[in-house]
N, C-alpha and C. Protein backbone atom coordinates (compact mmCIF):
# COMPACT_ATOMS: atom_id res chain seq x y z
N UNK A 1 -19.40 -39.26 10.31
CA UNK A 1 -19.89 -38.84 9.01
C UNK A 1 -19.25 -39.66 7.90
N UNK A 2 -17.68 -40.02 7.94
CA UNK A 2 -17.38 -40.77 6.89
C UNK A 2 -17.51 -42.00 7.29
N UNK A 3 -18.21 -42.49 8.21
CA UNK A 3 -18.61 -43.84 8.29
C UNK A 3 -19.52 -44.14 7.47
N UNK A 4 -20.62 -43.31 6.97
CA UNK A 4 -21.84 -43.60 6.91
C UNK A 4 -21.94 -42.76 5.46
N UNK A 5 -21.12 -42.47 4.76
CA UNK A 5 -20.93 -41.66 3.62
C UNK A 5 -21.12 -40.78 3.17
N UNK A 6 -21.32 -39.54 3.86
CA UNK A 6 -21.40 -38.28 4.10
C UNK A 6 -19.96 -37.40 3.47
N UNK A 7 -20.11 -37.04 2.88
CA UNK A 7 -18.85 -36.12 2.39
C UNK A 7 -19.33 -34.14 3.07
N UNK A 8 -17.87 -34.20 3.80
CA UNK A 8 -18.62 -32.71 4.28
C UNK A 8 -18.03 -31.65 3.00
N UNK A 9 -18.52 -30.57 2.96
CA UNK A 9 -18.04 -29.31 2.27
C UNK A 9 -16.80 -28.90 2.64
N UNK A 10 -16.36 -29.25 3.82
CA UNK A 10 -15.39 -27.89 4.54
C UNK A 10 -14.98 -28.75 5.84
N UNK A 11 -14.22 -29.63 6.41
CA UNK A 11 -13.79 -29.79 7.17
C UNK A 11 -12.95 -28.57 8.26
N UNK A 12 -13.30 -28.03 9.51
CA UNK A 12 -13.22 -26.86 10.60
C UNK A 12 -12.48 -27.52 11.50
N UNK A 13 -11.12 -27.59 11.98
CA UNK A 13 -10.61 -27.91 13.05
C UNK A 13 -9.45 -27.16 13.92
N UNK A 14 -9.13 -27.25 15.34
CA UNK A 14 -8.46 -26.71 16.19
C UNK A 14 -7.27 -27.54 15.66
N UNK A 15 -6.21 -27.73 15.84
CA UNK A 15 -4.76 -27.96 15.80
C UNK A 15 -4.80 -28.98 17.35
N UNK A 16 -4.96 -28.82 18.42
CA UNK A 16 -5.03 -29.10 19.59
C UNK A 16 -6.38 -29.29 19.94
N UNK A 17 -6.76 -31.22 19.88
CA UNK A 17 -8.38 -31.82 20.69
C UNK A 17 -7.69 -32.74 21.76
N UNK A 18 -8.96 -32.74 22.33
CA UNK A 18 -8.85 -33.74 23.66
C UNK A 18 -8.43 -35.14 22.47
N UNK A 19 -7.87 -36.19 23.26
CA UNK A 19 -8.22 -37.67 22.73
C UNK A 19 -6.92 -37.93 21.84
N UNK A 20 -7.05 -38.74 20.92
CA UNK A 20 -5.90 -39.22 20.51
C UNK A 20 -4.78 -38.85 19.55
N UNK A 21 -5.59 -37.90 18.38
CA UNK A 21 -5.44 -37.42 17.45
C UNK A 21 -5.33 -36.16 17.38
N UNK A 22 -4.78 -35.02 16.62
CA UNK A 22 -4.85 -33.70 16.84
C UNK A 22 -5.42 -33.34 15.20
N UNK A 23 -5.84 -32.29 15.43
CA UNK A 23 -6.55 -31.49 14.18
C UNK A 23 -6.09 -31.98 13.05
N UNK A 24 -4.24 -32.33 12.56
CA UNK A 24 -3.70 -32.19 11.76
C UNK A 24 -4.18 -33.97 10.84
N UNK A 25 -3.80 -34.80 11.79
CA UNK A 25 -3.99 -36.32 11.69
C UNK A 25 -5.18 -36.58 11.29
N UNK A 26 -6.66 -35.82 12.44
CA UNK A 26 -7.74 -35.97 11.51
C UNK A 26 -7.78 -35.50 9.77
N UNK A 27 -7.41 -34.49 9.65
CA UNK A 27 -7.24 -33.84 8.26
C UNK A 27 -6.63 -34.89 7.33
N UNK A 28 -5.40 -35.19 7.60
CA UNK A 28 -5.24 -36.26 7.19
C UNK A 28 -5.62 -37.42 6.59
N UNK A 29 -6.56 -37.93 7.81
CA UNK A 29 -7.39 -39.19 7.70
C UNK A 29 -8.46 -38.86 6.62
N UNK A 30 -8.86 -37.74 6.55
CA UNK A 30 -10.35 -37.41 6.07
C UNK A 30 -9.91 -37.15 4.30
N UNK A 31 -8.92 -36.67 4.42
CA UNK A 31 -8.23 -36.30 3.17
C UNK A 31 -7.74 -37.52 2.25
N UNK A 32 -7.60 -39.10 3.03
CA UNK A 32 -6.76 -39.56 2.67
C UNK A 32 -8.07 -40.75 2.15
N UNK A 33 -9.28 -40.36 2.40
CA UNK A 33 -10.79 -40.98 2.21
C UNK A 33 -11.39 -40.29 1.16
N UNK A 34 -10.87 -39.08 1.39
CA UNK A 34 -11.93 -38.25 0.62
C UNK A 34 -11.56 -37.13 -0.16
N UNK A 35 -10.13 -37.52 -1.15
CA UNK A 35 -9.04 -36.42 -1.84
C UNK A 35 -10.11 -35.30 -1.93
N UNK A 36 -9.87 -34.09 -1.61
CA UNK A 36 -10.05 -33.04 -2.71
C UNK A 36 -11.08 -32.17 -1.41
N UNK A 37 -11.67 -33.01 -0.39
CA UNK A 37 -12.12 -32.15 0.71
C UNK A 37 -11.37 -30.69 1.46
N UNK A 38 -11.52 -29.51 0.89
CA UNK A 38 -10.53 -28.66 1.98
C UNK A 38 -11.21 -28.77 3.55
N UNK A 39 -9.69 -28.07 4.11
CA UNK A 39 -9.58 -28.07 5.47
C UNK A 39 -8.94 -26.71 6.07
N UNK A 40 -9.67 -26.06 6.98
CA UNK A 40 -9.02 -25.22 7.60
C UNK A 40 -8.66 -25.57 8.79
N UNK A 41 -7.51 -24.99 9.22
CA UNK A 41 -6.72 -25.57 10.86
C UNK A 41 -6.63 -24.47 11.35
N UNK A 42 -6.88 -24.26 12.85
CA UNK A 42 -7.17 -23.26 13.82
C UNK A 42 -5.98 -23.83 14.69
N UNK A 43 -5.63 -22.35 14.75
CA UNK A 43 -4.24 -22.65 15.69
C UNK A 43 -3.92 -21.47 16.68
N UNK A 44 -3.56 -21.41 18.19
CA UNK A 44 -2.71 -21.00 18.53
C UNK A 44 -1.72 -20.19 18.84
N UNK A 45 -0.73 -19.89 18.95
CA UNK A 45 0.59 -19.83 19.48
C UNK A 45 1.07 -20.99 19.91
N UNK A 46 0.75 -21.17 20.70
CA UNK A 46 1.43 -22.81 21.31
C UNK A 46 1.39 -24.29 19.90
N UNK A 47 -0.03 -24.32 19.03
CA UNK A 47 0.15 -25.19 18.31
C UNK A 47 1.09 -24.67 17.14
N UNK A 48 1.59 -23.15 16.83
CA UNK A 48 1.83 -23.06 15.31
C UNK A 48 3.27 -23.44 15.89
N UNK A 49 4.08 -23.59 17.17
CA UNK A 49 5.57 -24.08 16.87
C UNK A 49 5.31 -25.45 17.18
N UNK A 50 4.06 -26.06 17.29
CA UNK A 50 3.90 -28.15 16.67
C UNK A 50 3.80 -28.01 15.48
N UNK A 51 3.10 -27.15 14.79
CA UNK A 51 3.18 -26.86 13.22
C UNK A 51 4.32 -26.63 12.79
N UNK A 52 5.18 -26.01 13.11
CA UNK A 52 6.44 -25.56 12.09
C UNK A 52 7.65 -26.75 12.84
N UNK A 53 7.34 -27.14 13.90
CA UNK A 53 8.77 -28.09 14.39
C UNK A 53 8.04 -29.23 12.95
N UNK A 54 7.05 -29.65 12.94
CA UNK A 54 6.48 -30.95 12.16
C UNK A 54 7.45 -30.22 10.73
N UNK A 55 7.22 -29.43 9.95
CA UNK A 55 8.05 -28.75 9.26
C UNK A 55 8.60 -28.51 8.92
N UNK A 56 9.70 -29.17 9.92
CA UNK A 56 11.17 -28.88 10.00
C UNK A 56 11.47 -30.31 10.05
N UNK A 57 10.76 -31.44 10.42
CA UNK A 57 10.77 -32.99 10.51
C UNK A 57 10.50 -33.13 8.93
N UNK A 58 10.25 -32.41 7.72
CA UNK A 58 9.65 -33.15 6.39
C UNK A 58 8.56 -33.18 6.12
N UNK A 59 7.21 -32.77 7.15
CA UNK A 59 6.03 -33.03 7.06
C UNK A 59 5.60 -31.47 6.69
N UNK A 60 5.54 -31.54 5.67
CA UNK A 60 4.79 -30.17 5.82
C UNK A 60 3.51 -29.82 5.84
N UNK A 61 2.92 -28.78 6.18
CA UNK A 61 1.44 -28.73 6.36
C UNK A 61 0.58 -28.55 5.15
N UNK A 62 -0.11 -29.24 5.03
CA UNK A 62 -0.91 -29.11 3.47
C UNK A 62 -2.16 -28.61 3.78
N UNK A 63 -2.47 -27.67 4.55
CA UNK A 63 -4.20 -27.48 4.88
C UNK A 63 -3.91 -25.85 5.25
N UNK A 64 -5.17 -25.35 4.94
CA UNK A 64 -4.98 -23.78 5.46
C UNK A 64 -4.99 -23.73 6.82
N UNK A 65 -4.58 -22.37 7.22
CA UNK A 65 -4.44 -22.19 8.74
C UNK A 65 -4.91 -20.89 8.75
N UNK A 66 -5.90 -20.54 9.88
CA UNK A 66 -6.39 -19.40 10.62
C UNK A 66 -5.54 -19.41 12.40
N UNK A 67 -4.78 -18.36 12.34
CA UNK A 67 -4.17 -18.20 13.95
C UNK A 67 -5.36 -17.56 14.81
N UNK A 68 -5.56 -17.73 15.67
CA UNK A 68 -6.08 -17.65 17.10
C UNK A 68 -5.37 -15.94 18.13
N UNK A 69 -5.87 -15.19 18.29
CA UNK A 69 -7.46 -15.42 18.35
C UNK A 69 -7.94 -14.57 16.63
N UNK A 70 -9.01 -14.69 16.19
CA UNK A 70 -9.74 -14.79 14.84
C UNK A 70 -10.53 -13.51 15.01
N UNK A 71 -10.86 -12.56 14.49
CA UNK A 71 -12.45 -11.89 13.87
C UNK A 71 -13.42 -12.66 13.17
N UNK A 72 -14.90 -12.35 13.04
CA UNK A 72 -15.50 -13.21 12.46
C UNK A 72 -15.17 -13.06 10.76
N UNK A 73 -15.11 -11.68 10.33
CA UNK A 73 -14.69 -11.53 8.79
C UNK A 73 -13.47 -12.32 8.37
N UNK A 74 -12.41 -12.09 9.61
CA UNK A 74 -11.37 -13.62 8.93
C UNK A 74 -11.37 -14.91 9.29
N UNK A 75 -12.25 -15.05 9.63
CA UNK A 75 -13.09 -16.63 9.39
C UNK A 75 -13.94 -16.53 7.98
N UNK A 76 -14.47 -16.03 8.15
CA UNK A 76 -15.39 -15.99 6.63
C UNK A 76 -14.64 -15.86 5.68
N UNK A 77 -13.24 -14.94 5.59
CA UNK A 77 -12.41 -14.88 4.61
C UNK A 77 -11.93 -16.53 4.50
N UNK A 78 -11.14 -16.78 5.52
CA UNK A 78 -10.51 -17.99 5.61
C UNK A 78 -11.03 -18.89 4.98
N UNK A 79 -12.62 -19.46 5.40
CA UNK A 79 -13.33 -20.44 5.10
C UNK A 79 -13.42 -20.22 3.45
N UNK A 80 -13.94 -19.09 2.90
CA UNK A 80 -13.92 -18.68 1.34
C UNK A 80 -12.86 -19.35 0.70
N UNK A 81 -11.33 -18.93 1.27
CA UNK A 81 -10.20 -19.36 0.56
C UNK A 81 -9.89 -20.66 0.37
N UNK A 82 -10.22 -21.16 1.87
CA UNK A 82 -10.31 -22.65 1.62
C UNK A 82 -11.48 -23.35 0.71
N UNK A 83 -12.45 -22.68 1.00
CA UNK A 83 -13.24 -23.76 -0.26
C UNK A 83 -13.07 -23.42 -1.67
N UNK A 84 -12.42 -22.26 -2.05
CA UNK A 84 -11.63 -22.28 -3.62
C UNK A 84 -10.81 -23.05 -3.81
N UNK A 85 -9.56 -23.42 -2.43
CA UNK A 85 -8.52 -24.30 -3.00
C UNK A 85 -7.11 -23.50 -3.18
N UNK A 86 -6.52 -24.42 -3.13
CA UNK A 86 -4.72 -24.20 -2.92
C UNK A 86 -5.15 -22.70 -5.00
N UNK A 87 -4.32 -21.85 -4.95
CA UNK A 87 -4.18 -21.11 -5.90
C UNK A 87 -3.11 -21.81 -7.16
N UNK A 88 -3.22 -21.77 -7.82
CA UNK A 88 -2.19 -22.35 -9.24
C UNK A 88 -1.49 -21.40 -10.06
């Protein structure tokens, strides 16, 4: 999609994909193309202590997080919050 210049609304990702990159790095990448895109990160147990060790390295997490396992209303909440944006 950002090959071809597509800007999404809402970037949706797991914390933990097959392949090279994990949820966080894509976010990253997409963020670092396309300031101002939110992102929600789906996580775990097993990914939220890669989340908080990263944390504890300096990196802190800049994207919302929904823990695992989810209801559909706090997904819908989640997704809402994220597309308002960090609060001021």
């Amino acid at each position: 999609m950002l090959e071809i210049g597509l800007k999404p609304d809402l970037v949706f990702s797991d914390v933990i994909m097959p392949g090279k990159i994990n949820g966080i790095e894509l976010a990253e990448i997409i963020v670092a193309r396309l300031p101002g895109v939110p992102v929600l990160l789906s996580s775990g147990f097993t990914e939220r202590a890669i989340i908080e060790a990263q944390a504890r390295d300096n990196r802190p997490l800049n994207f919302a997080m929904i823990s695992k396992p989810y209801r559909k209303n706090e997904l819908a909440l989640a997704i809402q919050e994220a597309l308002r944006g960090p609060s001021t």
